[in-house]
PDB file of N, CA and C in Angstrom:
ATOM      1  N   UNK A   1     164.719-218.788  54.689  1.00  0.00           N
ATOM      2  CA  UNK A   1     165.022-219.897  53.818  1.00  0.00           C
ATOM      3  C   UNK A   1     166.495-219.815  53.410  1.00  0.00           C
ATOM      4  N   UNK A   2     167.652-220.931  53.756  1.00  0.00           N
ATOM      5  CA  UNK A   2     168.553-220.475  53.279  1.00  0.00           C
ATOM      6  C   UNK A   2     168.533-220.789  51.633  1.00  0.00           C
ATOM      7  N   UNK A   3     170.095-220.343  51.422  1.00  0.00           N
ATOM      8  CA  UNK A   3     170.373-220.691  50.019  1.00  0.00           C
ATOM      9  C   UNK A   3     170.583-222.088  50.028  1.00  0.00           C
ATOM     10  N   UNK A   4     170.267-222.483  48.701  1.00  0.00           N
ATOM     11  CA  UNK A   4     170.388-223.678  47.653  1.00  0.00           C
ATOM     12  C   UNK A   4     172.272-224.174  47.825  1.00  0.00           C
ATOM     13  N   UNK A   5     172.359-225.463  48.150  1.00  0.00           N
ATOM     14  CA  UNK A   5     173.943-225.699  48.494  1.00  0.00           C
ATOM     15  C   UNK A   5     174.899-225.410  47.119  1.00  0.00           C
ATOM     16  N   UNK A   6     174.215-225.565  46.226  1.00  0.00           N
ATOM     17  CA  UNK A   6     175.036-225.063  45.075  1.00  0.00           C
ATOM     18  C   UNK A   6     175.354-223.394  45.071  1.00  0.00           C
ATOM     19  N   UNK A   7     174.139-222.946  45.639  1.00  0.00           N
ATOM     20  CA  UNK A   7     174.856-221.162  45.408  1.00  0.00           C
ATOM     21  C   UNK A   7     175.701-221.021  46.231  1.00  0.00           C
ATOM     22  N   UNK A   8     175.814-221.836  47.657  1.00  0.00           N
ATOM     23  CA  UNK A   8     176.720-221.593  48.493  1.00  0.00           C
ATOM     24  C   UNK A   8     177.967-222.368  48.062  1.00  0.00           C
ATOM     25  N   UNK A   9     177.795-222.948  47.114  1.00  0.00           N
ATOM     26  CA  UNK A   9     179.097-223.653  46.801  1.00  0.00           C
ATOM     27  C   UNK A   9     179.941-222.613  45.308  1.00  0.00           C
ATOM     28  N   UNK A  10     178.667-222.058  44.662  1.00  0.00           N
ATOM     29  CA  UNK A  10     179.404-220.761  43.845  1.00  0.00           C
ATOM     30  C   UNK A  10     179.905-219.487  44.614  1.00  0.00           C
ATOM     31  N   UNK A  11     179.486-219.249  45.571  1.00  0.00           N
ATOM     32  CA  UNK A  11     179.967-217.891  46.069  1.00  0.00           C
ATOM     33  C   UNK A  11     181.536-218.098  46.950  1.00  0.00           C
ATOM     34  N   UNK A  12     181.223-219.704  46.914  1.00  0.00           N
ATOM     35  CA  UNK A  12     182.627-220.531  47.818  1.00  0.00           C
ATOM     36  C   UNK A  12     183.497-220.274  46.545  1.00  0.00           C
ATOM     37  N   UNK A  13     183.717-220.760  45.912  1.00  0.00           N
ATOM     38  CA  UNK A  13     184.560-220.769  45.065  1.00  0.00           C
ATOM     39  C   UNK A  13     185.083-219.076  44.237  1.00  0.00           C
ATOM     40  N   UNK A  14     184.097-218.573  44.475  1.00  0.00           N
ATOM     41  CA  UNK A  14     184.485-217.313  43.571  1.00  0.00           C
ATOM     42  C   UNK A  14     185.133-216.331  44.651  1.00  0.00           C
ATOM     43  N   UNK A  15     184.968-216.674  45.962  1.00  0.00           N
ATOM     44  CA  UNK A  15     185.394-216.357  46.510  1.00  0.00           C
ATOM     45  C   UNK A  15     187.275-216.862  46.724  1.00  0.00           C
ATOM     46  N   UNK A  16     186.951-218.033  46.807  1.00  0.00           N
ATOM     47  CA  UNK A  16     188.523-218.722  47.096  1.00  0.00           C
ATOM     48  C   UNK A  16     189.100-217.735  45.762  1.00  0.00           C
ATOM     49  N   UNK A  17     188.852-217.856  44.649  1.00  0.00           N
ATOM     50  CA  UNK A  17     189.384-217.826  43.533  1.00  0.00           C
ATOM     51  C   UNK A  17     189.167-216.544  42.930  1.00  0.00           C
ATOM     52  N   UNK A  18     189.252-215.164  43.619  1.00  0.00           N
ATOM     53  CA  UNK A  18     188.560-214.442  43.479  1.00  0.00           C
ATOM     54  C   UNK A  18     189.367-213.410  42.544  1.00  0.00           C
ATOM     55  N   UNK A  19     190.599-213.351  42.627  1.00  0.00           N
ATOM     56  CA  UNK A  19     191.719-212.576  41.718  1.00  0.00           C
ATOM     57  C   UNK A  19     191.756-213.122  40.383  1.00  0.00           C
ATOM     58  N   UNK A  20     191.482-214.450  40.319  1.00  0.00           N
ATOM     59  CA  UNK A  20     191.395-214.811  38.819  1.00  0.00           C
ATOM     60  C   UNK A  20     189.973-214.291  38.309  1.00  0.00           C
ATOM     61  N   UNK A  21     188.699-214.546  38.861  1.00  0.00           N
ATOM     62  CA  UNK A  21     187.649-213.760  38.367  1.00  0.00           C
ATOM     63  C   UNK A  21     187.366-212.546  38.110  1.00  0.00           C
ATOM     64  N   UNK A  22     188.602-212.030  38.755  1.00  0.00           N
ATOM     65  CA  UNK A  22     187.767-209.947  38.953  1.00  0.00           C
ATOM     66  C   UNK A  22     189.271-209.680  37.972  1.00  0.00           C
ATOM     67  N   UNK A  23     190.234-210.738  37.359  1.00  0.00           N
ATOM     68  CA  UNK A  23     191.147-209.630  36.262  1.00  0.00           C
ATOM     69  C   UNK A  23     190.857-209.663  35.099  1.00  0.00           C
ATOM     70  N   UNK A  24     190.756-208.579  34.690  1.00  0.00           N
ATOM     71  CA  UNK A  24     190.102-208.719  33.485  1.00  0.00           C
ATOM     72  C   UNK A  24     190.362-209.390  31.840  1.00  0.00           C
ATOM     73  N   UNK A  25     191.225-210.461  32.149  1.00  0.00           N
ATOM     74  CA  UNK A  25     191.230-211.478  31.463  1.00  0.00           C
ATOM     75  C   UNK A  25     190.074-212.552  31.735  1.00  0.00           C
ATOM     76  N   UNK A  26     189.118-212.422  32.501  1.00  0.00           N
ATOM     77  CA  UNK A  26     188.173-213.590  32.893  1.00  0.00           C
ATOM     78  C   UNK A  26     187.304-212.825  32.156  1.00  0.00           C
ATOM     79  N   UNK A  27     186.319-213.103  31.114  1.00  0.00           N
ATOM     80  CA  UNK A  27     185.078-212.154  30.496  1.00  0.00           C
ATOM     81  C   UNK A  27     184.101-212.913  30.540  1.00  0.00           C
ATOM     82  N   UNK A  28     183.210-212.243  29.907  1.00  0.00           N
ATOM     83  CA  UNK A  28     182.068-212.786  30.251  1.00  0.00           C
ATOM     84  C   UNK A  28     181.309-213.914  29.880  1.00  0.00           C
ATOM     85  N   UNK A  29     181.927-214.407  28.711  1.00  0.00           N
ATOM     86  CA  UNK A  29     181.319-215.687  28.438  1.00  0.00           C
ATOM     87  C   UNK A  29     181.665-216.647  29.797  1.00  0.00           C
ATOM     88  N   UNK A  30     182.881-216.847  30.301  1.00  0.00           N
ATOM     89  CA  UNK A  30     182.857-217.499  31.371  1.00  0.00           C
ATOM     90  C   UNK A  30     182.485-217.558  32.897  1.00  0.00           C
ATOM     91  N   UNK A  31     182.562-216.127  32.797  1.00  0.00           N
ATOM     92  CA  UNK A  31     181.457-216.053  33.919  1.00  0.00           C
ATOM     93  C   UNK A  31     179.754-216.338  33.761  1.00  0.00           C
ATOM     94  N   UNK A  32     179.381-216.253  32.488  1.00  0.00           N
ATOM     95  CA  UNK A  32     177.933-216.806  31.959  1.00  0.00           C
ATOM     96  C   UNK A  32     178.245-218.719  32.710  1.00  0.00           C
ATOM     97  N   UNK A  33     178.819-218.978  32.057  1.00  0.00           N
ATOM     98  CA  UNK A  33     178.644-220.426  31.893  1.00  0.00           C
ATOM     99  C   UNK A  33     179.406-221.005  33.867  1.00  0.00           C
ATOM    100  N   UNK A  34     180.302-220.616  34.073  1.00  0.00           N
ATOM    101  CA  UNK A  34     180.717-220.661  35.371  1.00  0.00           C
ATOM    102  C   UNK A  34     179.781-220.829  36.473  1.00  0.00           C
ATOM    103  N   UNK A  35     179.221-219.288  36.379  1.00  0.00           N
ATOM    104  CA  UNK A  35     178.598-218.492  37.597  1.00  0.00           C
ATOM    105  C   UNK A  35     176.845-218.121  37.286  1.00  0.00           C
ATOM    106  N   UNK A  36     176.733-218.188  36.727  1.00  0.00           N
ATOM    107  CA  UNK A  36     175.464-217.156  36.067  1.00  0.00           C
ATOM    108  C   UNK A  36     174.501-218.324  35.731  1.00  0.00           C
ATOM    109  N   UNK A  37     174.629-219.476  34.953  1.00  0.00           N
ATOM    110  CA  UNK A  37     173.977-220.671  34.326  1.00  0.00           C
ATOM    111  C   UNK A  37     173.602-221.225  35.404  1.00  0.00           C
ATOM    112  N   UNK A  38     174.804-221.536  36.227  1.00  0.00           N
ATOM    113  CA  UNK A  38     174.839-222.537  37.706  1.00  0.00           C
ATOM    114  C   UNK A  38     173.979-221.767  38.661  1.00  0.00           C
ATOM    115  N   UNK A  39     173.797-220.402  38.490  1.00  0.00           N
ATOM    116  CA  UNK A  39     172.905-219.867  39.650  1.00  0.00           C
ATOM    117  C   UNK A  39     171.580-219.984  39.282  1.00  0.00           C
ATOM    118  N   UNK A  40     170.924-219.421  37.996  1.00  0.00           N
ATOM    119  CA  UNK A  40     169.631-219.649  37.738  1.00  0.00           C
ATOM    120  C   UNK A  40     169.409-221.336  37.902  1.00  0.00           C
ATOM    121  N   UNK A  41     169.850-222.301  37.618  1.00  0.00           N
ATOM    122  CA  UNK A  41     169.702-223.486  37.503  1.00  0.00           C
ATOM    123  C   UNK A  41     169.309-224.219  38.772  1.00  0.00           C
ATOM    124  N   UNK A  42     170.051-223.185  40.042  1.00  0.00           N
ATOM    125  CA  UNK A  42     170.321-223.708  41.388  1.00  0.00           C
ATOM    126  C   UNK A  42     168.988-222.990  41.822  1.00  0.00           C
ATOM    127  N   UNK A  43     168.081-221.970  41.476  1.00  0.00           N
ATOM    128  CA  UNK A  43     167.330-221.574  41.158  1.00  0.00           C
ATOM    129  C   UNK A  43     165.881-221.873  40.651  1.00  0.00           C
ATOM    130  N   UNK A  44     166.135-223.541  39.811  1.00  0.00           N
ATOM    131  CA  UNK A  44     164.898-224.087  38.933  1.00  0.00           C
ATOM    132  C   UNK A  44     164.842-223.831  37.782  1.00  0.00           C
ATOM    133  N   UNK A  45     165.410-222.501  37.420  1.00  0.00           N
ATOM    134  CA  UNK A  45     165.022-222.487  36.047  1.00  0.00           C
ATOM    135  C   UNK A  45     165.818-223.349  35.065  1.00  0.00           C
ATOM    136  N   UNK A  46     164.797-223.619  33.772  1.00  0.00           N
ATOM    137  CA  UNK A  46     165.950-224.823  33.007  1.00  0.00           C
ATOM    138  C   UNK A  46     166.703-223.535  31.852  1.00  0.00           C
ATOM    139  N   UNK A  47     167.953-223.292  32.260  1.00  0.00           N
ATOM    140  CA  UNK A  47     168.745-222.328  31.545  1.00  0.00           C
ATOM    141  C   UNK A  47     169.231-222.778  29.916  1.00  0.00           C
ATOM    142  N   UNK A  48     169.457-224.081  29.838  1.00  0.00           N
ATOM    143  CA  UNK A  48     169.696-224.491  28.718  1.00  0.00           C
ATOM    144  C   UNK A  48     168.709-225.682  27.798  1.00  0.00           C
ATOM    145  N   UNK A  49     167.319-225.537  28.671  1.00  0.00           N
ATOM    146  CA  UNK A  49     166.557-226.244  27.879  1.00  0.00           C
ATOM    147  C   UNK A  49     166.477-227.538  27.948  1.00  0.00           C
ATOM    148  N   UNK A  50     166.784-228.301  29.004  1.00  0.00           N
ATOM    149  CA  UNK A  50     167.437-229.651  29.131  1.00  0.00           C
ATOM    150  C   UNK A  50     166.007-230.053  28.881  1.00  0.00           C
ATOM    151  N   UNK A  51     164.894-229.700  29.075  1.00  0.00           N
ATOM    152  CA  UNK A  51     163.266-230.382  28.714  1.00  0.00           C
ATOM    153  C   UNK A  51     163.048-230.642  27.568  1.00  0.00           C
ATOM    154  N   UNK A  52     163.584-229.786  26.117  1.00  0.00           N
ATOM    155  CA  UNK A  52     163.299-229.870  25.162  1.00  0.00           C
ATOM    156  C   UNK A  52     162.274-229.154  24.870  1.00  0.00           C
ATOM    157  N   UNK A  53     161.917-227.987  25.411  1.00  0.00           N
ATOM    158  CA  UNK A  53     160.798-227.472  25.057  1.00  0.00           C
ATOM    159  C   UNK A  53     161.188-226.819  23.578  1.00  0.00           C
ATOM    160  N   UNK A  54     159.532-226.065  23.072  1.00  0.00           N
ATOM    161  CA  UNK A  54     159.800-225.285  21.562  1.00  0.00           C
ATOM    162  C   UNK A  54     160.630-224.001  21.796  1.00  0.00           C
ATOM    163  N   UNK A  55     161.084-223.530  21.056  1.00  0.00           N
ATOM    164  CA  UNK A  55     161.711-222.023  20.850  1.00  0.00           C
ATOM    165  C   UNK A  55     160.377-221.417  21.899  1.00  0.00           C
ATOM    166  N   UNK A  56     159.151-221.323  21.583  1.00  0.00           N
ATOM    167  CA  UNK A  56     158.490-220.739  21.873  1.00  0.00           C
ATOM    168  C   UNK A  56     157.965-220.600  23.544  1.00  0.00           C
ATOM    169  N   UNK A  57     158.108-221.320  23.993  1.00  0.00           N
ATOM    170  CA  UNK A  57     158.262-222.239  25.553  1.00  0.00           C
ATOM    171  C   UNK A  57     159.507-222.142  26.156  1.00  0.00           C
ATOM    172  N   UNK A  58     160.361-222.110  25.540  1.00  0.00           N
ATOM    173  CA  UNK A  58     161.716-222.277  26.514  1.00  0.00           C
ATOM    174  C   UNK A  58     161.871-221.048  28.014  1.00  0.00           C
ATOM    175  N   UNK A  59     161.828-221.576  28.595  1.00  0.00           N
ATOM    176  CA  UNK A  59     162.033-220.953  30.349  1.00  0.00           C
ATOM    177  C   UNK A  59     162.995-220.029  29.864  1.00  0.00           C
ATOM    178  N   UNK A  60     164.394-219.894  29.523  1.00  0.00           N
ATOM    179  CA  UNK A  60     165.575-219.059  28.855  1.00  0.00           C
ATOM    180  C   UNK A  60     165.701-219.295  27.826  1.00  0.00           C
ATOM    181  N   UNK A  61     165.735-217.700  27.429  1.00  0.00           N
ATOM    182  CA  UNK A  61     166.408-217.252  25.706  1.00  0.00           C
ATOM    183  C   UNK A  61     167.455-216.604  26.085  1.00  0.00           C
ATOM    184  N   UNK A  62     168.692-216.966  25.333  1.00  0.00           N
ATOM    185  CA  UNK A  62     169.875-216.813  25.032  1.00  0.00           C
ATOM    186  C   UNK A  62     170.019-215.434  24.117  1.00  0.00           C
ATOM    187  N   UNK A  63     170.372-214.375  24.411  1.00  0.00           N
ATOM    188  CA  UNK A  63     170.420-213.330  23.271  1.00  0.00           C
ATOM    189  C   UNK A  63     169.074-212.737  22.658  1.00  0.00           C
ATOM    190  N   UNK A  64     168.367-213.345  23.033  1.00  0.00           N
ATOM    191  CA  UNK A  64     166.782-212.389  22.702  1.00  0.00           C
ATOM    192  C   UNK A  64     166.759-211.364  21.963  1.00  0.00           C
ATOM    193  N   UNK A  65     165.575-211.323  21.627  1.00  0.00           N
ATOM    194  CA  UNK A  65     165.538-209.991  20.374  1.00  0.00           C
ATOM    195  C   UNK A  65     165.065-208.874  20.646  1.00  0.00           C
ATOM    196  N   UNK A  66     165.437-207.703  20.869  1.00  0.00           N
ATOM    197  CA  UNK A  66     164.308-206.671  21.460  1.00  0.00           C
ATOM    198  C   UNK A  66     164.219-205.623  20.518  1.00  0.00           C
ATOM    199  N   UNK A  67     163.397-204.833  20.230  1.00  0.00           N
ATOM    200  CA  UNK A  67     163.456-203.782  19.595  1.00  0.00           C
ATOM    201  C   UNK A  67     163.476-202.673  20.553  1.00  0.00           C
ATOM    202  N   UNK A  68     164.562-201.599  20.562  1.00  0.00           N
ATOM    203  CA  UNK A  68     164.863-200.384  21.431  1.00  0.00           C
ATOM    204  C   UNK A  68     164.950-199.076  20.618  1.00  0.00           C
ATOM    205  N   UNK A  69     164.192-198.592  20.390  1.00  0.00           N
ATOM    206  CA  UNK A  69     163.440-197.756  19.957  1.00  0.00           C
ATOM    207  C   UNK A  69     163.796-198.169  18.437  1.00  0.00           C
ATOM    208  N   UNK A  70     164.966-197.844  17.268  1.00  0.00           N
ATOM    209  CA  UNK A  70     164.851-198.024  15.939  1.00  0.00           C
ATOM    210  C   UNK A  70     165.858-199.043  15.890  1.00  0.00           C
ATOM    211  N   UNK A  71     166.576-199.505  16.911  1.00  0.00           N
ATOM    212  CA  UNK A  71     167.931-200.901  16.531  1.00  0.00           C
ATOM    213  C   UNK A  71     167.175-202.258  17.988  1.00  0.00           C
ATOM    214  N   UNK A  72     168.073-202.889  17.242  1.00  0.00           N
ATOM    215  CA  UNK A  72     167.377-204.379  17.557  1.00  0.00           C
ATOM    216  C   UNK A  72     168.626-204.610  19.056  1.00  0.00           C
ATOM    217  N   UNK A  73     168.326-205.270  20.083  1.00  0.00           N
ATOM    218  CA  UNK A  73     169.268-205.279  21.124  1.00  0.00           C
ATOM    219  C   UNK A  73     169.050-206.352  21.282  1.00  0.00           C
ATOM    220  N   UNK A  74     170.126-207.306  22.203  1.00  0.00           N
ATOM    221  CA  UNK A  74     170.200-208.646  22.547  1.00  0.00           C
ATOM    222  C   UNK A  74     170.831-209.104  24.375  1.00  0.00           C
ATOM    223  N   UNK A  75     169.745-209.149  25.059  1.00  0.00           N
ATOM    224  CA  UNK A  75     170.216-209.079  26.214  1.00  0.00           C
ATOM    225  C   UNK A  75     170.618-210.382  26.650  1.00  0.00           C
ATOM    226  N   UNK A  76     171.311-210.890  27.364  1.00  0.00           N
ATOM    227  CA  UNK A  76     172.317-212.212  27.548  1.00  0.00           C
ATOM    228  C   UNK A  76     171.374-213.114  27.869  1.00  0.00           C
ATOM    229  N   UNK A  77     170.213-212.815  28.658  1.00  0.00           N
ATOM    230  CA  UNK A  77     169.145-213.599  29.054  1.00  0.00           C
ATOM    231  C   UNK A  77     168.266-212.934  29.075  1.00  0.00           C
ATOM    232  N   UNK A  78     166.869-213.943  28.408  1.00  0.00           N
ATOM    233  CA  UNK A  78     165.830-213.517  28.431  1.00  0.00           C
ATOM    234  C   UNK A  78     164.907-214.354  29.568  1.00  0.00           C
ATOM    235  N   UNK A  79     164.443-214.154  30.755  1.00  0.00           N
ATOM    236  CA  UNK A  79     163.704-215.397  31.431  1.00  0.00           C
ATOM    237  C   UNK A  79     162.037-215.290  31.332  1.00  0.00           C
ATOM    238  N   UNK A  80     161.421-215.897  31.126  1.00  0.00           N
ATOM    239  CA  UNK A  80     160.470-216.351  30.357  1.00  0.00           C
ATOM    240  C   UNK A  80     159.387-217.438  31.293  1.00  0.00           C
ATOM    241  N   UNK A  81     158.243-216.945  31.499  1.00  0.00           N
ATOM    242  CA  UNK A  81     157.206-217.947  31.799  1.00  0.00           C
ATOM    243  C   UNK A  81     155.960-218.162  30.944  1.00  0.00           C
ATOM    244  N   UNK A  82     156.119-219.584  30.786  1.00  0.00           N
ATOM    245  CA  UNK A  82     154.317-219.755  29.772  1.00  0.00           C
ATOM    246  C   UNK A  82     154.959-219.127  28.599  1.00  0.00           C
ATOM    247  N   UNK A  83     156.187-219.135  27.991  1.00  0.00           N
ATOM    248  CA  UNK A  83     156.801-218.114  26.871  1.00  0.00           C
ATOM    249  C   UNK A  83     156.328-216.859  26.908  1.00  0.00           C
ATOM    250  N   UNK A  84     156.338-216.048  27.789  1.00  0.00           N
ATOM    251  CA  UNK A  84     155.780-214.821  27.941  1.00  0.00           C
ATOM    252  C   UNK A  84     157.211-214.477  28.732  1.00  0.00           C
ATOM    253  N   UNK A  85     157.888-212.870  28.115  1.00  0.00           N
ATOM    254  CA  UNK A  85     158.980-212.457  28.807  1.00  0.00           C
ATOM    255  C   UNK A  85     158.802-211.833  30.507  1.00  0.00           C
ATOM    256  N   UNK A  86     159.484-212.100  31.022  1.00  0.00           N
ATOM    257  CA  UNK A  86     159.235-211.404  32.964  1.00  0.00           C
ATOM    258  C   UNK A  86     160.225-210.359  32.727  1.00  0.00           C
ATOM    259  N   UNK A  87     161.294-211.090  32.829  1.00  0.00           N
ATOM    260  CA  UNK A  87     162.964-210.053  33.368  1.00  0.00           C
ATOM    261  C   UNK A  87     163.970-210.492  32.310  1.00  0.00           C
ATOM    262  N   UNK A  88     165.310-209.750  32.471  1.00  0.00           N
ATOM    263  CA  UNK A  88     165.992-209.934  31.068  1.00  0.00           C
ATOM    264  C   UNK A  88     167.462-209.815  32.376  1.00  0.00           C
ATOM    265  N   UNK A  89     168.494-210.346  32.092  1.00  0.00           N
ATOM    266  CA  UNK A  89     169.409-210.288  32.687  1.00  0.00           C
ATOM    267  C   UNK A  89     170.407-210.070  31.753  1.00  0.00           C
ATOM    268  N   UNK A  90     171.433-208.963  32.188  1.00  0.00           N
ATOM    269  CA  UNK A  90     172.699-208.850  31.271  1.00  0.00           C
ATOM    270  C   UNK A  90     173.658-208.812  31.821  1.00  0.00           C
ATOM    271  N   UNK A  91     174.677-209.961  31.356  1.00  0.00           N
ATOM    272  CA  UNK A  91     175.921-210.376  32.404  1.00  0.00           C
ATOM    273  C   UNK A  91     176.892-209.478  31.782  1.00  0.00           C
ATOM    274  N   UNK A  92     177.655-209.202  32.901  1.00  0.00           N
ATOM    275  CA  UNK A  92     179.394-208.667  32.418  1.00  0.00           C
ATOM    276  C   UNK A  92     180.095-209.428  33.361  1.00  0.00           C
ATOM    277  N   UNK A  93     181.725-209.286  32.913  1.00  0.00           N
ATOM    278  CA  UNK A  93     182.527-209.694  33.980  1.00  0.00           C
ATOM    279  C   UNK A  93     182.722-209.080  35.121  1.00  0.00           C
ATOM    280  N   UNK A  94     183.093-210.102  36.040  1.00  0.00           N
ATOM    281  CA  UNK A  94     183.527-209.391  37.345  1.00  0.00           C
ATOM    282  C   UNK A  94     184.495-208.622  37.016  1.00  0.00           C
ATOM    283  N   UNK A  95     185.426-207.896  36.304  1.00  0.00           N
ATOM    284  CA  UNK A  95     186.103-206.643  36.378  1.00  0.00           C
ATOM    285  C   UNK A  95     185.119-205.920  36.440  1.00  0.00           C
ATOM    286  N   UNK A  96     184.058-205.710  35.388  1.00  0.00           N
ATOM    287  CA  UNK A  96     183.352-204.038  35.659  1.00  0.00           C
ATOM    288  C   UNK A  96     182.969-203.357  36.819  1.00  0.00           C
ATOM    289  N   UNK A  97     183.660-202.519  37.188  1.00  0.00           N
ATOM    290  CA  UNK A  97     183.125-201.923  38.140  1.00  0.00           C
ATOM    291  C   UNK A  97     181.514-201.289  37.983  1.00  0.00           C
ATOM    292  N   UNK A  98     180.912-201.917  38.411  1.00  0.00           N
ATOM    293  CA  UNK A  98     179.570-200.890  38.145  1.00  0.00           C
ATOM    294  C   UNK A  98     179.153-199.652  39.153  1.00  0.00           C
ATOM    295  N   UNK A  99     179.492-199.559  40.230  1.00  0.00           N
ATOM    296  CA  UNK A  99     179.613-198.682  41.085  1.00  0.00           C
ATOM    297  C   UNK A  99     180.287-197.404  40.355  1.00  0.00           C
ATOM    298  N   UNK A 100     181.405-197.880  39.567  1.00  0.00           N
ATOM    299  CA  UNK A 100     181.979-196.345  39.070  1.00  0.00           C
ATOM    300  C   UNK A 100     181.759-196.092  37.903  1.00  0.00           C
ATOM    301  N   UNK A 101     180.997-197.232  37.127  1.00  0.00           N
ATOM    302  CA  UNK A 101     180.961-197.423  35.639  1.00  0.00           C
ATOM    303  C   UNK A 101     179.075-197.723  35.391  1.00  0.00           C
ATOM    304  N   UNK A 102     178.521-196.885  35.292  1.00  0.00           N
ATOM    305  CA  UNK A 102     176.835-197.072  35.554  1.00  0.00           C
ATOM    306  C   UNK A 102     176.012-197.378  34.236  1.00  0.00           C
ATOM    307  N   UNK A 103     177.050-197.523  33.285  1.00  0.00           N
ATOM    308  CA  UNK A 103     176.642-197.913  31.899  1.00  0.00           C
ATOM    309  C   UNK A 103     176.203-199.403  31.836  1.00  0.00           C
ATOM    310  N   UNK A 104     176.658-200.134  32.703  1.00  0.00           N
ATOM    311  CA  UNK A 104     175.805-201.138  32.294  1.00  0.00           C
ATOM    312  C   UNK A 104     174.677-201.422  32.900  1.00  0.00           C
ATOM    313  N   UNK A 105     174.048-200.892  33.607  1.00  0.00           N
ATOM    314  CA  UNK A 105     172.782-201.054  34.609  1.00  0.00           C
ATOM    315  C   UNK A 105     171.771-199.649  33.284  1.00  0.00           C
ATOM    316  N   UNK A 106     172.482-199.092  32.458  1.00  0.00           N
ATOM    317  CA  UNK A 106     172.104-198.476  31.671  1.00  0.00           C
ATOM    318  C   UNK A 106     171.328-199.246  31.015  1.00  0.00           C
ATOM    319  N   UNK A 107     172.290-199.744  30.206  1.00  0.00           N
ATOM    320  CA  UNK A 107     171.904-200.548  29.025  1.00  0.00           C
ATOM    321  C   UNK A 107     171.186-202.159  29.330  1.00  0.00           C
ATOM    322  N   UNK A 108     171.006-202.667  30.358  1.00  0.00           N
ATOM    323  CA  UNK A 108     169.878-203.524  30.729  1.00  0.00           C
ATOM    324  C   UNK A 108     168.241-202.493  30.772  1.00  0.00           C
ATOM    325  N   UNK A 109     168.720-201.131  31.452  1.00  0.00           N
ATOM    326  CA  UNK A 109     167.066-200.710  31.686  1.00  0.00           C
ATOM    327  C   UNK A 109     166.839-199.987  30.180  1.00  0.00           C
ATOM    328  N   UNK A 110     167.769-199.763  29.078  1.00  0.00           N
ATOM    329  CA  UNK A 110     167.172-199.685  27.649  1.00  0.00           C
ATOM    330  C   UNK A 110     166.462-200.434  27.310  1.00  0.00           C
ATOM    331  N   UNK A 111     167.074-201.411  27.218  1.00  0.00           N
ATOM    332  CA  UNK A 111     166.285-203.235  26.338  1.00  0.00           C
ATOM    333  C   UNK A 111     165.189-203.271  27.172  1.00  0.00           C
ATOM    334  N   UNK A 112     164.517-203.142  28.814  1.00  0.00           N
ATOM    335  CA  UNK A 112     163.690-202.886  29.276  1.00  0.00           C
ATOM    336  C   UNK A 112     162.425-202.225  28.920  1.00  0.00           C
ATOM    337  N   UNK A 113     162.766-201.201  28.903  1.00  0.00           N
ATOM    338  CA  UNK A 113     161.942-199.939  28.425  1.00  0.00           C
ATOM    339  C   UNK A 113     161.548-200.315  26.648  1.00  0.00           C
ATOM    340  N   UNK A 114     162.184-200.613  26.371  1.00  0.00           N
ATOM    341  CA  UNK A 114     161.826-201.236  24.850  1.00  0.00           C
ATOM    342  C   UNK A 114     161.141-201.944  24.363  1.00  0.00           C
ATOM    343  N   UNK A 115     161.121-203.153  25.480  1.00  0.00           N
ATOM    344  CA  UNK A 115     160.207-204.525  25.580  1.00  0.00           C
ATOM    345  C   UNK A 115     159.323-204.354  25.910  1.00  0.00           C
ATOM    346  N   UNK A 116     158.832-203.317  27.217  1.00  0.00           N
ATOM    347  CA  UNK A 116     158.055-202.963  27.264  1.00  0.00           C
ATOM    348  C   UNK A 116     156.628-202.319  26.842  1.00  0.00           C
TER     349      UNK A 116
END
């Protein structure tokens, strides 16, 4: 099955444009809204609620609440079926190296383990 013409049209572009995304003046709110929104969306899911569903229903939560062991954590996305949580996604910018920097694949499988 290929990809959805929109993902091939995000990976086009981030590609053309790829030195402005990976310096680390590009953070992460804009890569949320850029790259990240446009992919789940290209995807099906309704990322910003365009249905109007309740708090309680919404396909994506924005910042979610988790409890991790005694402090409260907020992962960038919460994705959600039947309002029941599945997976939690936590964006950074394209600077982070995560290959050399493993803290953030950390701190997504905390809020994990928590929710759990």
């Amino acid at each position: 099955m290929p990809a959805p013409p929109e993902i091939v049209d995000l990976v086009k572009r981030f590609d053309q444009y790829s030195a402005k995304y990976t310096s680390p003046s590009y953070n992460e709110f804009q890569v949320r809204k850029e790259f990240i929104d446009r992919f789940f969306e290209a995807l099906g899911r309704d990322v910003n609620n365009r249905s109007g569903l309740d708090e309680r229903y919404k396909d994506v939560i924005h910042e979610d609440t988790v409890q991790v062991e005694k402090s409260t954590k907020a992962p960038d996305y919460s994705f959600r079926i039947g309002g029941m949580r599945k997976f939690f996604v936590e964006a950074k910018k394209p600077a982070v190296n995560l290959k050399e920097n493993p803290e953030p694949a950390y701190q997504v499988r905390r809020k994990a383990i928590g929710y759990s």
